[in-house]
ModelCIF file with pLDDT and N, C-alpha, C, O atoms, coordinates in Angstrom:
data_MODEL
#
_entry.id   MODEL 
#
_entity.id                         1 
_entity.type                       polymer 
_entity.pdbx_number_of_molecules   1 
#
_entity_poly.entity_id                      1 
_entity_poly.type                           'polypeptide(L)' 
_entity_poly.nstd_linkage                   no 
_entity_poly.nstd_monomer                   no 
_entity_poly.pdbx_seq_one_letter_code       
;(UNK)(UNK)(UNK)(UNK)(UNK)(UNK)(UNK)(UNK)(UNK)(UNK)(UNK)(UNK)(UNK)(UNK)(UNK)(UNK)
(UNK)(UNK)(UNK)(UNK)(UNK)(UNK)(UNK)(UNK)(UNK)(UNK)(UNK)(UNK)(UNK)(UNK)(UNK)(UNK)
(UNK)(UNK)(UNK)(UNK)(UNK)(UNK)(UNK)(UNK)(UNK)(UNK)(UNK)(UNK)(UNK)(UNK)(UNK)(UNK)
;
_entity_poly.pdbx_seq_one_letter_code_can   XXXXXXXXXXXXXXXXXXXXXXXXXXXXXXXXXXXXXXXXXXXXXXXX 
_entity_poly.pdbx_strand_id                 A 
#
loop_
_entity_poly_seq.entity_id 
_entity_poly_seq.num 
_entity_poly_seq.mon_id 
_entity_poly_seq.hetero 
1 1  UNK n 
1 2  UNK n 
1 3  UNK n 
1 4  UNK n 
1 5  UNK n 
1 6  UNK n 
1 7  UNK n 
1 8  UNK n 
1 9  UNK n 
1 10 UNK n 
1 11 UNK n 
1 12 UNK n 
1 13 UNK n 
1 14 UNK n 
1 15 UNK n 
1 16 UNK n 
1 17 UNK n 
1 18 UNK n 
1 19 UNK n 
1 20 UNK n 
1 21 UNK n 
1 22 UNK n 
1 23 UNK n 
1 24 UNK n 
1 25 UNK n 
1 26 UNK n 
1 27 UNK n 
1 28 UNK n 
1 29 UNK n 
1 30 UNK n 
1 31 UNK n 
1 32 UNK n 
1 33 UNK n 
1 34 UNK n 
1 35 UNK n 
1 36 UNK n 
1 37 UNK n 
1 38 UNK n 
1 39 UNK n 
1 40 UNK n 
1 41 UNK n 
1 42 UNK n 
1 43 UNK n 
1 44 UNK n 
1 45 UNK n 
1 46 UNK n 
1 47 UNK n 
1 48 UNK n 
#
_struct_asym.id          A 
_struct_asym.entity_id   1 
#
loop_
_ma_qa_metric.id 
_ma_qa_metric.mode 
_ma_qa_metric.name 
_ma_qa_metric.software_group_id 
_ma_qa_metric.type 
1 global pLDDT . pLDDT 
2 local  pLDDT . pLDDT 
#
_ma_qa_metric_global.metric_id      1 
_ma_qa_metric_global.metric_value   88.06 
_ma_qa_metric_global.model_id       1 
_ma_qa_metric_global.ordinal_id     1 
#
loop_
_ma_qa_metric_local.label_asym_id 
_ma_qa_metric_local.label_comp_id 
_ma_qa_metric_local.label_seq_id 
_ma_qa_metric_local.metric_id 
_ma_qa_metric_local.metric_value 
_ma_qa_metric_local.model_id 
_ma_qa_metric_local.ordinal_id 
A UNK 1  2 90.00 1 1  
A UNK 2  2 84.00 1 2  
A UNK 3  2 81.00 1 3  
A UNK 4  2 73.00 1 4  
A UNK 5  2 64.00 1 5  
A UNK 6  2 63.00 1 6  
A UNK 7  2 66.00 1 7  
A UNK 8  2 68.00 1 8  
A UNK 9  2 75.00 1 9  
A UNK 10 2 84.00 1 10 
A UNK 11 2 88.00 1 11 
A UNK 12 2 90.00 1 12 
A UNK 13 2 92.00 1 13 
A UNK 14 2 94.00 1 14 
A UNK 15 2 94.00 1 15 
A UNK 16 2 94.00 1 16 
A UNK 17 2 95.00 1 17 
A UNK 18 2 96.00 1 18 
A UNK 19 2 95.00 1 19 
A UNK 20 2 95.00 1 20 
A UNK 21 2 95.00 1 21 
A UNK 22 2 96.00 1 22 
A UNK 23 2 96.00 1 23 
A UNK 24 2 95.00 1 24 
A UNK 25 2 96.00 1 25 
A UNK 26 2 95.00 1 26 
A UNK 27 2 95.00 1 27 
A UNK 28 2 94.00 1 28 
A UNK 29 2 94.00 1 29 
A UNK 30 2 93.00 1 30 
A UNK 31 2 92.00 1 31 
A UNK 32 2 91.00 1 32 
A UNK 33 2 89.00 1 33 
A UNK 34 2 91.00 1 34 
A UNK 35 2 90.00 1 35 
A UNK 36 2 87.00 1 36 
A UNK 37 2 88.00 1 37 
A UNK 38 2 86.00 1 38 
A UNK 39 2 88.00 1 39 
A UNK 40 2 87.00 1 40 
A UNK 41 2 87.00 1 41 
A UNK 42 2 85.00 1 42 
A UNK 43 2 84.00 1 43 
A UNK 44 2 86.00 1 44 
A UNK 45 2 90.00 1 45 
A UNK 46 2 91.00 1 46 
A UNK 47 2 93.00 1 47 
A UNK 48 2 92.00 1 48 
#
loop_
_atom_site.group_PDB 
_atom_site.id 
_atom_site.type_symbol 
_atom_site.label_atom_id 
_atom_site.label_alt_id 
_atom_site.label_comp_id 
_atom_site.label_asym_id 
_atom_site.label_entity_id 
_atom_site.label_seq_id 
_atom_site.pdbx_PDB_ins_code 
_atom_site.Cartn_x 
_atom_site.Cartn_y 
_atom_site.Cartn_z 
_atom_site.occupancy 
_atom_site.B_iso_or_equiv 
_atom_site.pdbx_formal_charge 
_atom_site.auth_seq_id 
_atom_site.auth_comp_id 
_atom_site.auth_asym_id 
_atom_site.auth_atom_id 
_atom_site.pdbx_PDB_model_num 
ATOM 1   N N  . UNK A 1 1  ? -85.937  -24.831 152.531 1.00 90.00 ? 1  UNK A N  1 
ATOM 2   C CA . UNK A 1 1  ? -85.459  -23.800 151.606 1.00 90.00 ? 1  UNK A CA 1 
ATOM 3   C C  . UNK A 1 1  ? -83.984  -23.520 151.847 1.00 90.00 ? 1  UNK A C  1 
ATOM 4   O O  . UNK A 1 1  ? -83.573  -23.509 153.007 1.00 90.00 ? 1  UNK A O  1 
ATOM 5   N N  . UNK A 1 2  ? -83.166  -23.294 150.838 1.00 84.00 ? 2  UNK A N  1 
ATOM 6   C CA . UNK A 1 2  ? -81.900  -23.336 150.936 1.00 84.00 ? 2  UNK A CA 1 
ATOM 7   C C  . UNK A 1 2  ? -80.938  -24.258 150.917 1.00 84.00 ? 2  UNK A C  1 
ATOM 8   O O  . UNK A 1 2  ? -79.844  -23.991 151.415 1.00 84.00 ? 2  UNK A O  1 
ATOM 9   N N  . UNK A 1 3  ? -81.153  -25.316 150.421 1.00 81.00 ? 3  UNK A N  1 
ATOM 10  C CA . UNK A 1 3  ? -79.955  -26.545 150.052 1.00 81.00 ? 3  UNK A CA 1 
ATOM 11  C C  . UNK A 1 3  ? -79.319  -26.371 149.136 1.00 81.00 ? 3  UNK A C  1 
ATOM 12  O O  . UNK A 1 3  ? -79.591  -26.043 147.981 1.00 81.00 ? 3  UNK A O  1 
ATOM 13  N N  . UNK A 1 4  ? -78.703  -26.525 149.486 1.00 73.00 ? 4  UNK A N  1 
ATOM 14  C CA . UNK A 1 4  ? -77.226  -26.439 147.853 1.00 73.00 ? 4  UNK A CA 1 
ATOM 15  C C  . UNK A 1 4  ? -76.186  -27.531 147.920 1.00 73.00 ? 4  UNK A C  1 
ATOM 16  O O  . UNK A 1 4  ? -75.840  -28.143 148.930 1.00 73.00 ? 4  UNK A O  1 
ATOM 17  N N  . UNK A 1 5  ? -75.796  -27.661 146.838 1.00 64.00 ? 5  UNK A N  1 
ATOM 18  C CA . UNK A 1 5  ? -75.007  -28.520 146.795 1.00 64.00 ? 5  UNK A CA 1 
ATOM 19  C C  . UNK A 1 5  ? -73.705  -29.722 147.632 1.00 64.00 ? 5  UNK A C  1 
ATOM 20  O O  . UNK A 1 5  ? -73.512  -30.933 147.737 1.00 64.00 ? 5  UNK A O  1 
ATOM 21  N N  . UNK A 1 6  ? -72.995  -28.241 148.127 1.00 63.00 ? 6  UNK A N  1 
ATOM 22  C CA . UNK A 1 6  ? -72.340  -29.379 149.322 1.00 63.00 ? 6  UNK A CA 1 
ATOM 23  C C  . UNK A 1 6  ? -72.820  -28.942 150.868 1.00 63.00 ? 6  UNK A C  1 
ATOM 24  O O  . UNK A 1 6  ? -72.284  -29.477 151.838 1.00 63.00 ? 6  UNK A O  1 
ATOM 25  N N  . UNK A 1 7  ? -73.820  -27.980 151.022 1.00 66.00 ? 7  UNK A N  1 
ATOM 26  C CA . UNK A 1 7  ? -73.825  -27.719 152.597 1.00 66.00 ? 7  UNK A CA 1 
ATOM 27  C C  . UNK A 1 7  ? -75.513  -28.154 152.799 1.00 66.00 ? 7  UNK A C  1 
ATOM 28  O O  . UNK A 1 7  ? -76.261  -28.444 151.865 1.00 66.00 ? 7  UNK A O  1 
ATOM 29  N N  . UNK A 1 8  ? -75.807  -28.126 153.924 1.00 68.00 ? 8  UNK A N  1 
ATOM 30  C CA . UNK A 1 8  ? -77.525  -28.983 153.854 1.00 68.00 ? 8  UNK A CA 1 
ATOM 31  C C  . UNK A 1 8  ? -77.873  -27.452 154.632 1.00 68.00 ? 8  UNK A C  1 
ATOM 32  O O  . UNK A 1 8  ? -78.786  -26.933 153.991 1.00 68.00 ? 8  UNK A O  1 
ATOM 33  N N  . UNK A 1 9  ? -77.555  -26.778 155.512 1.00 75.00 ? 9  UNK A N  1 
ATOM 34  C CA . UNK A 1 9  ? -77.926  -24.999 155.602 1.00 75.00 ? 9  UNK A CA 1 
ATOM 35  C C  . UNK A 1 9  ? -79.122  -24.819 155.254 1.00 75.00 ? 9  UNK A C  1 
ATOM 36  O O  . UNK A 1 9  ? -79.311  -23.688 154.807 1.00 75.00 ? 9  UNK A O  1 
ATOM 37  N N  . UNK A 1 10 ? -80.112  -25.550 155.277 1.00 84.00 ? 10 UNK A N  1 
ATOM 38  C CA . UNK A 1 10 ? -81.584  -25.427 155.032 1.00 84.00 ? 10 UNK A CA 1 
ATOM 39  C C  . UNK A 1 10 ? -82.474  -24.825 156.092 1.00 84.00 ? 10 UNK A C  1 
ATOM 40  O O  . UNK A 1 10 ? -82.369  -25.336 157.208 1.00 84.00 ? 10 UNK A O  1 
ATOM 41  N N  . UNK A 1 11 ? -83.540  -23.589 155.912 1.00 88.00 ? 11 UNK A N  1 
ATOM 42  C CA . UNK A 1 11 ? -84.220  -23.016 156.714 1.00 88.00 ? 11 UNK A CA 1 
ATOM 43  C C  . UNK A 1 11 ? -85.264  -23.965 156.235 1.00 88.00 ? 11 UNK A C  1 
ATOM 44  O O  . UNK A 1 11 ? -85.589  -24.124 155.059 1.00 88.00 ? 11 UNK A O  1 
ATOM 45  N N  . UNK A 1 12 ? -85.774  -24.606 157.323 1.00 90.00 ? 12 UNK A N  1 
ATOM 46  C CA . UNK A 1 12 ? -87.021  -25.968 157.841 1.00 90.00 ? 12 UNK A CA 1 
ATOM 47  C C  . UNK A 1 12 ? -88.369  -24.754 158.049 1.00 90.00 ? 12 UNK A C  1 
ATOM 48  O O  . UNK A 1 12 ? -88.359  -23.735 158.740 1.00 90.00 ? 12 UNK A O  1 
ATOM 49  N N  . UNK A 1 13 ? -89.424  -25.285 157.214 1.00 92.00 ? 13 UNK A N  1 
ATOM 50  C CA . UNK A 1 13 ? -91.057  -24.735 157.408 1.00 92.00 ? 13 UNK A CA 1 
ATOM 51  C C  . UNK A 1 13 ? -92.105  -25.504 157.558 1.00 92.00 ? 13 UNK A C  1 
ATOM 52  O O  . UNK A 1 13 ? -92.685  -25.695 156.489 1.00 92.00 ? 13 UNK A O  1 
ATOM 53  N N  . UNK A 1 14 ? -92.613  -26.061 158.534 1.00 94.00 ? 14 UNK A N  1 
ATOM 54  C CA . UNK A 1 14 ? -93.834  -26.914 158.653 1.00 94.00 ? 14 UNK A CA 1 
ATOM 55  C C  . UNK A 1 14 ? -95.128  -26.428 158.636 1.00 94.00 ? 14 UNK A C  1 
ATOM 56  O O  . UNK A 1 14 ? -95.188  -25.345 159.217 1.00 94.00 ? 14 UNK A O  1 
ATOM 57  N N  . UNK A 1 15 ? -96.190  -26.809 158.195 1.00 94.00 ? 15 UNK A N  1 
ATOM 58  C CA . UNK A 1 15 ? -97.470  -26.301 158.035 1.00 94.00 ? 15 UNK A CA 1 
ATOM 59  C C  . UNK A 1 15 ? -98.027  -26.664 159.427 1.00 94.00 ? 15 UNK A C  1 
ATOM 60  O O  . UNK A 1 15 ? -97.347  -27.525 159.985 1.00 94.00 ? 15 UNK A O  1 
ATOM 61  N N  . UNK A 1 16 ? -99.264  -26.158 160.241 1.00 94.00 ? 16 UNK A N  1 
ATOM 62  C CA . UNK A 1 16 ? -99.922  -27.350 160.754 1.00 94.00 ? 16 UNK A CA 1 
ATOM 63  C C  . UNK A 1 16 ? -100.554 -28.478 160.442 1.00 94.00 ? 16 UNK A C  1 
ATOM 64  O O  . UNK A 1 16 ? -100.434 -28.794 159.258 1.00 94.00 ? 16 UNK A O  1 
ATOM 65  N N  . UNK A 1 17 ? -101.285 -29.299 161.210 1.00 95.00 ? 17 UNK A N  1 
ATOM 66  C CA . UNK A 1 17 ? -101.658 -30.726 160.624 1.00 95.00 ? 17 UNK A CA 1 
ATOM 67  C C  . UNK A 1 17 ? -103.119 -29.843 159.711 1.00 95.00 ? 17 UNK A C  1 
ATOM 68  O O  . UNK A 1 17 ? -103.811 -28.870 160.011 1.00 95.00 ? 17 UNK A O  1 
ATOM 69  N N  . UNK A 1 18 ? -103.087 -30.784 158.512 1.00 96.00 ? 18 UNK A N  1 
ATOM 70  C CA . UNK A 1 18 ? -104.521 -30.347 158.121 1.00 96.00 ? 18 UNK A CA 1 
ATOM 71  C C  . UNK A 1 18 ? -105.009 -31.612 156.775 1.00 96.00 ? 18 UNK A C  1 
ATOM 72  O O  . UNK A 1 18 ? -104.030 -32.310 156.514 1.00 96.00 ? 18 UNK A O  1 
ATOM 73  N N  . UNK A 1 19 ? -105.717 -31.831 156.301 1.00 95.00 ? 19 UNK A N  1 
ATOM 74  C CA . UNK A 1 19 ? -105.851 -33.073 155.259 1.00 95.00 ? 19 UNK A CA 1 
ATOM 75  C C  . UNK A 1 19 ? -105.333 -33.050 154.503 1.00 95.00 ? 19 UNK A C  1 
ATOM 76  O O  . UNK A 1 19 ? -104.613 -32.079 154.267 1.00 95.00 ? 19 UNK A O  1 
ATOM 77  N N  . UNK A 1 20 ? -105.405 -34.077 153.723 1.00 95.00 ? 20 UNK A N  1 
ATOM 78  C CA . UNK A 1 20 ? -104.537 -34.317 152.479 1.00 95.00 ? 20 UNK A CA 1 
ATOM 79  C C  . UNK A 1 20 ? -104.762 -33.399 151.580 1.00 95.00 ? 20 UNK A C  1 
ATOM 80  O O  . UNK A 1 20 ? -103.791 -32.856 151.054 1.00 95.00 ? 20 UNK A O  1 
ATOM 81  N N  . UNK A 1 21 ? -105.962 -33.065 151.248 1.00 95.00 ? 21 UNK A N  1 
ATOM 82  C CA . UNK A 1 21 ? -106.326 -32.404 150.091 1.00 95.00 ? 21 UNK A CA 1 
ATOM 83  C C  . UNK A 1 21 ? -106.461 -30.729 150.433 1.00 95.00 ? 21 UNK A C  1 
ATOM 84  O O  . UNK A 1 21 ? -106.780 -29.900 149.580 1.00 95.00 ? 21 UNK A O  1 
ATOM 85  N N  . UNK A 1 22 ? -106.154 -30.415 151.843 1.00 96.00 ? 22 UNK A N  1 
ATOM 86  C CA . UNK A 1 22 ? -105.470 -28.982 152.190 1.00 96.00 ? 22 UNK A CA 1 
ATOM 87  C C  . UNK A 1 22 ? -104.090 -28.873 152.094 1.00 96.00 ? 22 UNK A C  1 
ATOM 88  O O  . UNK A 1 22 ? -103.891 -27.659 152.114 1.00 96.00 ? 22 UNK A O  1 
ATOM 89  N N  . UNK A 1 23 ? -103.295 -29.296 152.024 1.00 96.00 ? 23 UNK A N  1 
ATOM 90  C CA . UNK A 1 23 ? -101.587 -29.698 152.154 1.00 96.00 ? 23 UNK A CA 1 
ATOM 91  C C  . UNK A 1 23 ? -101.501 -29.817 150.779 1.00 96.00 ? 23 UNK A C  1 
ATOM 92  O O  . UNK A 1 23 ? -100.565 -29.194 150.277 1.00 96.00 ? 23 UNK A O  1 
ATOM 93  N N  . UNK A 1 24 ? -102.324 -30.539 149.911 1.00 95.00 ? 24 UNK A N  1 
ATOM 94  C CA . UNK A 1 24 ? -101.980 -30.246 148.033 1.00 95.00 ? 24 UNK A CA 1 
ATOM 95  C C  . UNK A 1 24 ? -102.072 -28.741 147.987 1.00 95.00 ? 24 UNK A C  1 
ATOM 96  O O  . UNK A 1 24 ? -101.090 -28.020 147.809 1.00 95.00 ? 24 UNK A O  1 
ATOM 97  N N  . UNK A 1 25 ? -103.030 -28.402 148.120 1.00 96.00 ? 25 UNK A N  1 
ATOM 98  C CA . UNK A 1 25 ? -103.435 -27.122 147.601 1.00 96.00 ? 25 UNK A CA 1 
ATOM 99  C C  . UNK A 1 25 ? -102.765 -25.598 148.415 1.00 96.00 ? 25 UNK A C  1 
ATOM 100 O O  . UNK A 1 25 ? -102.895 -24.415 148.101 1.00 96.00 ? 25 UNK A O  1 
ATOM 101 N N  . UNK A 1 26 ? -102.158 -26.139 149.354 1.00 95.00 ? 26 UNK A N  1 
ATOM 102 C CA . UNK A 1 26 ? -101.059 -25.297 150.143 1.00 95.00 ? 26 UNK A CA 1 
ATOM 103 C C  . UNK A 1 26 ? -100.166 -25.603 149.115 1.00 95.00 ? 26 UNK A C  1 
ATOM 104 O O  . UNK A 1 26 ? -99.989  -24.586 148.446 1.00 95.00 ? 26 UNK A O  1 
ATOM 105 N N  . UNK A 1 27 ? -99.725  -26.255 148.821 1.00 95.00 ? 27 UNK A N  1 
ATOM 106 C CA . UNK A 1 27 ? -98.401  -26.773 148.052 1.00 95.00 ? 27 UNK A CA 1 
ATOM 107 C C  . UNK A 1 27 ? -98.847  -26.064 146.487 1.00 95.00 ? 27 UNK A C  1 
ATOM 108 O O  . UNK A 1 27 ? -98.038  -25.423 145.817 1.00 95.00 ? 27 UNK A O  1 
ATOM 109 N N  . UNK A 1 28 ? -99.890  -26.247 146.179 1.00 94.00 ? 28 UNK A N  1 
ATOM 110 C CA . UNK A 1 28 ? -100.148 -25.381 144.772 1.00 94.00 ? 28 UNK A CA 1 
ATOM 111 C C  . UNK A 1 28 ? -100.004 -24.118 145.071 1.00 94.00 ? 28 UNK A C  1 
ATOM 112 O O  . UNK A 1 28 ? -99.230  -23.454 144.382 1.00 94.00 ? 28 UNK A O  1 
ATOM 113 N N  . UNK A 1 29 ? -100.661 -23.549 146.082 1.00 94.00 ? 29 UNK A N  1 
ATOM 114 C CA . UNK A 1 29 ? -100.328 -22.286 146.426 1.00 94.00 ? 29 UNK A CA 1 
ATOM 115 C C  . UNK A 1 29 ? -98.926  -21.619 146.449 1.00 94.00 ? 29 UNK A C  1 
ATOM 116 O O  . UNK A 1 29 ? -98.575  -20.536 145.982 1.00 94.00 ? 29 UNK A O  1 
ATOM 117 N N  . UNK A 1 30 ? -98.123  -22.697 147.216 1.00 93.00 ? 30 UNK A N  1 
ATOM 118 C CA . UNK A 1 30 ? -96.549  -21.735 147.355 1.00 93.00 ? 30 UNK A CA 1 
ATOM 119 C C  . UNK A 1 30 ? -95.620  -22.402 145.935 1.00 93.00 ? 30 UNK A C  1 
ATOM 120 O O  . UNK A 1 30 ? -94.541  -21.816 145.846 1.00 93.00 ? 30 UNK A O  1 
ATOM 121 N N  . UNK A 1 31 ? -95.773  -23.253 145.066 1.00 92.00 ? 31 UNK A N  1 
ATOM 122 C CA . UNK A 1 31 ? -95.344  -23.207 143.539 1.00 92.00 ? 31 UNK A CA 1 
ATOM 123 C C  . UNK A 1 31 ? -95.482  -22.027 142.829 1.00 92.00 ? 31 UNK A C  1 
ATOM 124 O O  . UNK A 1 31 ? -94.709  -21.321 142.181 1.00 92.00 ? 31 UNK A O  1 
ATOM 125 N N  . UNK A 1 32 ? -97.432  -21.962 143.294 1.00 91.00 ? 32 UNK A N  1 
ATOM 126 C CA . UNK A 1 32 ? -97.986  -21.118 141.935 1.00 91.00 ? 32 UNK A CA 1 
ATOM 127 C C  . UNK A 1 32 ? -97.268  -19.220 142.789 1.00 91.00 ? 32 UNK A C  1 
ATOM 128 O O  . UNK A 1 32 ? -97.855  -18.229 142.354 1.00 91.00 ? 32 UNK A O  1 
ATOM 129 N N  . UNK A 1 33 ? -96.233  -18.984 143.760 1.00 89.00 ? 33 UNK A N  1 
ATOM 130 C CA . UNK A 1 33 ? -96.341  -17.472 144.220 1.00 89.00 ? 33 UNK A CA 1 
ATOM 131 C C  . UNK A 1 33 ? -96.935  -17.411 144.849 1.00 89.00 ? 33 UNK A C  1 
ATOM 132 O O  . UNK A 1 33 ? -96.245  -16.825 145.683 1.00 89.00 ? 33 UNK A O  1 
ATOM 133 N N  . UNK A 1 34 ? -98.279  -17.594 145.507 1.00 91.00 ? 34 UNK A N  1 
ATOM 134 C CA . UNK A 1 34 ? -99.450  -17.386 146.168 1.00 91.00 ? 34 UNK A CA 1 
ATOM 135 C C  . UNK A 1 34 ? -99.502  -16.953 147.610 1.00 91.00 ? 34 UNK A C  1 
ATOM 136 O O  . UNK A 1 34 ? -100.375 -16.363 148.247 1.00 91.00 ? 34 UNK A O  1 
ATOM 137 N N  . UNK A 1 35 ? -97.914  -17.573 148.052 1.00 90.00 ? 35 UNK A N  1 
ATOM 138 C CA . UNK A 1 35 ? -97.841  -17.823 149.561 1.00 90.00 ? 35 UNK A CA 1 
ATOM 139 C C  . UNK A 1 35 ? -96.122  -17.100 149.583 1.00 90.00 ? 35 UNK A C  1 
ATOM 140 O O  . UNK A 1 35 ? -95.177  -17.822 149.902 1.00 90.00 ? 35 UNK A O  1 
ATOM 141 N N  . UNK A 1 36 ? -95.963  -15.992 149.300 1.00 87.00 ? 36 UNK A N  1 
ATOM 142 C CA . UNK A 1 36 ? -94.355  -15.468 149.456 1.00 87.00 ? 36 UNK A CA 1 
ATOM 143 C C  . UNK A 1 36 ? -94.473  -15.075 151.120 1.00 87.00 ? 36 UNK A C  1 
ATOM 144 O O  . UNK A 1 36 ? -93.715  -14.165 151.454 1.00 87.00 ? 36 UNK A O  1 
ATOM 145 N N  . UNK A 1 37 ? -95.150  -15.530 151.973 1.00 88.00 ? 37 UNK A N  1 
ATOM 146 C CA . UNK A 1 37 ? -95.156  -15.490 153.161 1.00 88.00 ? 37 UNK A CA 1 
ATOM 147 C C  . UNK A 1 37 ? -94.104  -16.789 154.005 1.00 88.00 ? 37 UNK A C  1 
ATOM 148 O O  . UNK A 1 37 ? -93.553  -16.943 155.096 1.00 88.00 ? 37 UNK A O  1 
ATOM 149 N N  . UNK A 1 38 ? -94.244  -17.417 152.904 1.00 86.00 ? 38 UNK A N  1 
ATOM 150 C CA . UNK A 1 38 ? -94.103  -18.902 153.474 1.00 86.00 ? 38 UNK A CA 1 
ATOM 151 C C  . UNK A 1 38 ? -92.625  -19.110 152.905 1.00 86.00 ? 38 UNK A C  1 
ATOM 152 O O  . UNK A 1 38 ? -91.571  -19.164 153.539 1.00 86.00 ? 38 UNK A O  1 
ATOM 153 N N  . UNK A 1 39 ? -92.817  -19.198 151.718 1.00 88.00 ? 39 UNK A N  1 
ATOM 154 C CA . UNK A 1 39 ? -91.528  -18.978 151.097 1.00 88.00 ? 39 UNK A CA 1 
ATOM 155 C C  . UNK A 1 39 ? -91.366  -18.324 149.611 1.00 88.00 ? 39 UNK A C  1 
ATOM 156 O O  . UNK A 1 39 ? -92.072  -18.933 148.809 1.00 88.00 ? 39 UNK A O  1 
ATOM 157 N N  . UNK A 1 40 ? -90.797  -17.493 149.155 1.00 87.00 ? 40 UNK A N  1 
ATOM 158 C CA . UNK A 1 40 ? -90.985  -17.398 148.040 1.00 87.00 ? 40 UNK A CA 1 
ATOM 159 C C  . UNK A 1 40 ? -89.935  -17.856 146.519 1.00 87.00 ? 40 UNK A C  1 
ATOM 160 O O  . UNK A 1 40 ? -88.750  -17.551 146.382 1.00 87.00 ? 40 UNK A O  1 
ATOM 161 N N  . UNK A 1 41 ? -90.564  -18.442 145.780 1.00 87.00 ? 41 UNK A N  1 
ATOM 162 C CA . UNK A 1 41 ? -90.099  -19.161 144.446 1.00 87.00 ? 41 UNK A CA 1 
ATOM 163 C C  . UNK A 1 41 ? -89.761  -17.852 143.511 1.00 87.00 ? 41 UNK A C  1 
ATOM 164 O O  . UNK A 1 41 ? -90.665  -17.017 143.506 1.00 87.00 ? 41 UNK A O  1 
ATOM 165 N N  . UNK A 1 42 ? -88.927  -17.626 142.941 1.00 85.00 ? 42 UNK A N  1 
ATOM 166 C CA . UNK A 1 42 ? -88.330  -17.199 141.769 1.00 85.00 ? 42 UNK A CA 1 
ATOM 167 C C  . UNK A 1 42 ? -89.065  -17.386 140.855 1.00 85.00 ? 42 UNK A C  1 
ATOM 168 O O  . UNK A 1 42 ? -89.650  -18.460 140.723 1.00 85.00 ? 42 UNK A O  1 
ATOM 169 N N  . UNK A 1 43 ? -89.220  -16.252 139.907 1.00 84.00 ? 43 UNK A N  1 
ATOM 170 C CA . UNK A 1 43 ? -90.045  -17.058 138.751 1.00 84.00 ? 43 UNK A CA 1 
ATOM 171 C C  . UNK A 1 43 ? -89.286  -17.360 137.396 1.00 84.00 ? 43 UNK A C  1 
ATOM 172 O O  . UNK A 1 43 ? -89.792  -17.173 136.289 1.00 84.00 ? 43 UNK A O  1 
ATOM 173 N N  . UNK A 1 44 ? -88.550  -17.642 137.523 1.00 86.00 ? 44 UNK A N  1 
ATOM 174 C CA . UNK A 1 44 ? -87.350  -18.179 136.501 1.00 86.00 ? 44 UNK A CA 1 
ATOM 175 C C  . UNK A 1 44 ? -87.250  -19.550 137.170 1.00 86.00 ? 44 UNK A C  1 
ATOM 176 O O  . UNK A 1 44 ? -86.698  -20.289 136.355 1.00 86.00 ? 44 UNK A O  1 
ATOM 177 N N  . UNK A 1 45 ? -87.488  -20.106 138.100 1.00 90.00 ? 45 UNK A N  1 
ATOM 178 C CA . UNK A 1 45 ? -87.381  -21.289 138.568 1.00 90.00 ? 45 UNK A CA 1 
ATOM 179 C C  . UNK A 1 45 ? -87.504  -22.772 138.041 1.00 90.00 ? 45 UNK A C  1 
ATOM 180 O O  . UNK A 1 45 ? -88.183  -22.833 137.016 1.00 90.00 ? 45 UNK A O  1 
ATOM 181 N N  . UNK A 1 46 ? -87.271  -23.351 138.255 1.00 91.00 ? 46 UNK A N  1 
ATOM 182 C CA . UNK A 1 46 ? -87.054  -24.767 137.477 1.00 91.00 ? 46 UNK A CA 1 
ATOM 183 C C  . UNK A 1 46 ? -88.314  -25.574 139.012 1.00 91.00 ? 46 UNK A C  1 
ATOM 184 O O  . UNK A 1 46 ? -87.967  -25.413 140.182 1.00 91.00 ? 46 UNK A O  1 
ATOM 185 N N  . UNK A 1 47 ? -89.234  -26.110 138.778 1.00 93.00 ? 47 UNK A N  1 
ATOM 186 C CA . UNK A 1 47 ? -90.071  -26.929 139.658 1.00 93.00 ? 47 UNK A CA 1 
ATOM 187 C C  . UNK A 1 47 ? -90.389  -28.750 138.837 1.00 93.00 ? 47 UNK A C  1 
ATOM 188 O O  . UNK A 1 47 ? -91.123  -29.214 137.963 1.00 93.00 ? 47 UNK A O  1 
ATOM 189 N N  . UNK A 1 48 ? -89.387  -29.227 139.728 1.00 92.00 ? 48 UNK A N  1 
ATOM 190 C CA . UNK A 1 48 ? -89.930  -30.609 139.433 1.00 92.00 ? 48 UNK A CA 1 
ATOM 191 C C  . UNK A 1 48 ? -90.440  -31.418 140.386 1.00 92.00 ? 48 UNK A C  1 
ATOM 192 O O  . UNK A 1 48 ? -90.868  -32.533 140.085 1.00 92.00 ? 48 UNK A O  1 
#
């Protein structure tokens, strides 16, 4: 979280290990808002 253009200044977040199909649905979670613990998305946001 936090890259921009010319500086890389990124705060790094790792999950623990867990399966594939827990790590999707973590990942749906912090797109869909779900997880503003973790990080939180704007909802004006652009997600590609």
């Amino acid at each position: 979280a936090g890259l921009t253009a010319n500086q890389y200044g990124a705060t790094i977040v790792t999950s623990g290990p867990m399966d594939a199909d827990s790590a999707r649905a973590l990942v749906g979670d912090v797109l869909a808002g779900r997880k503003e613990d973790v990080v939180r998305i704007s909802p004006d946001a652009q997600v590609v």
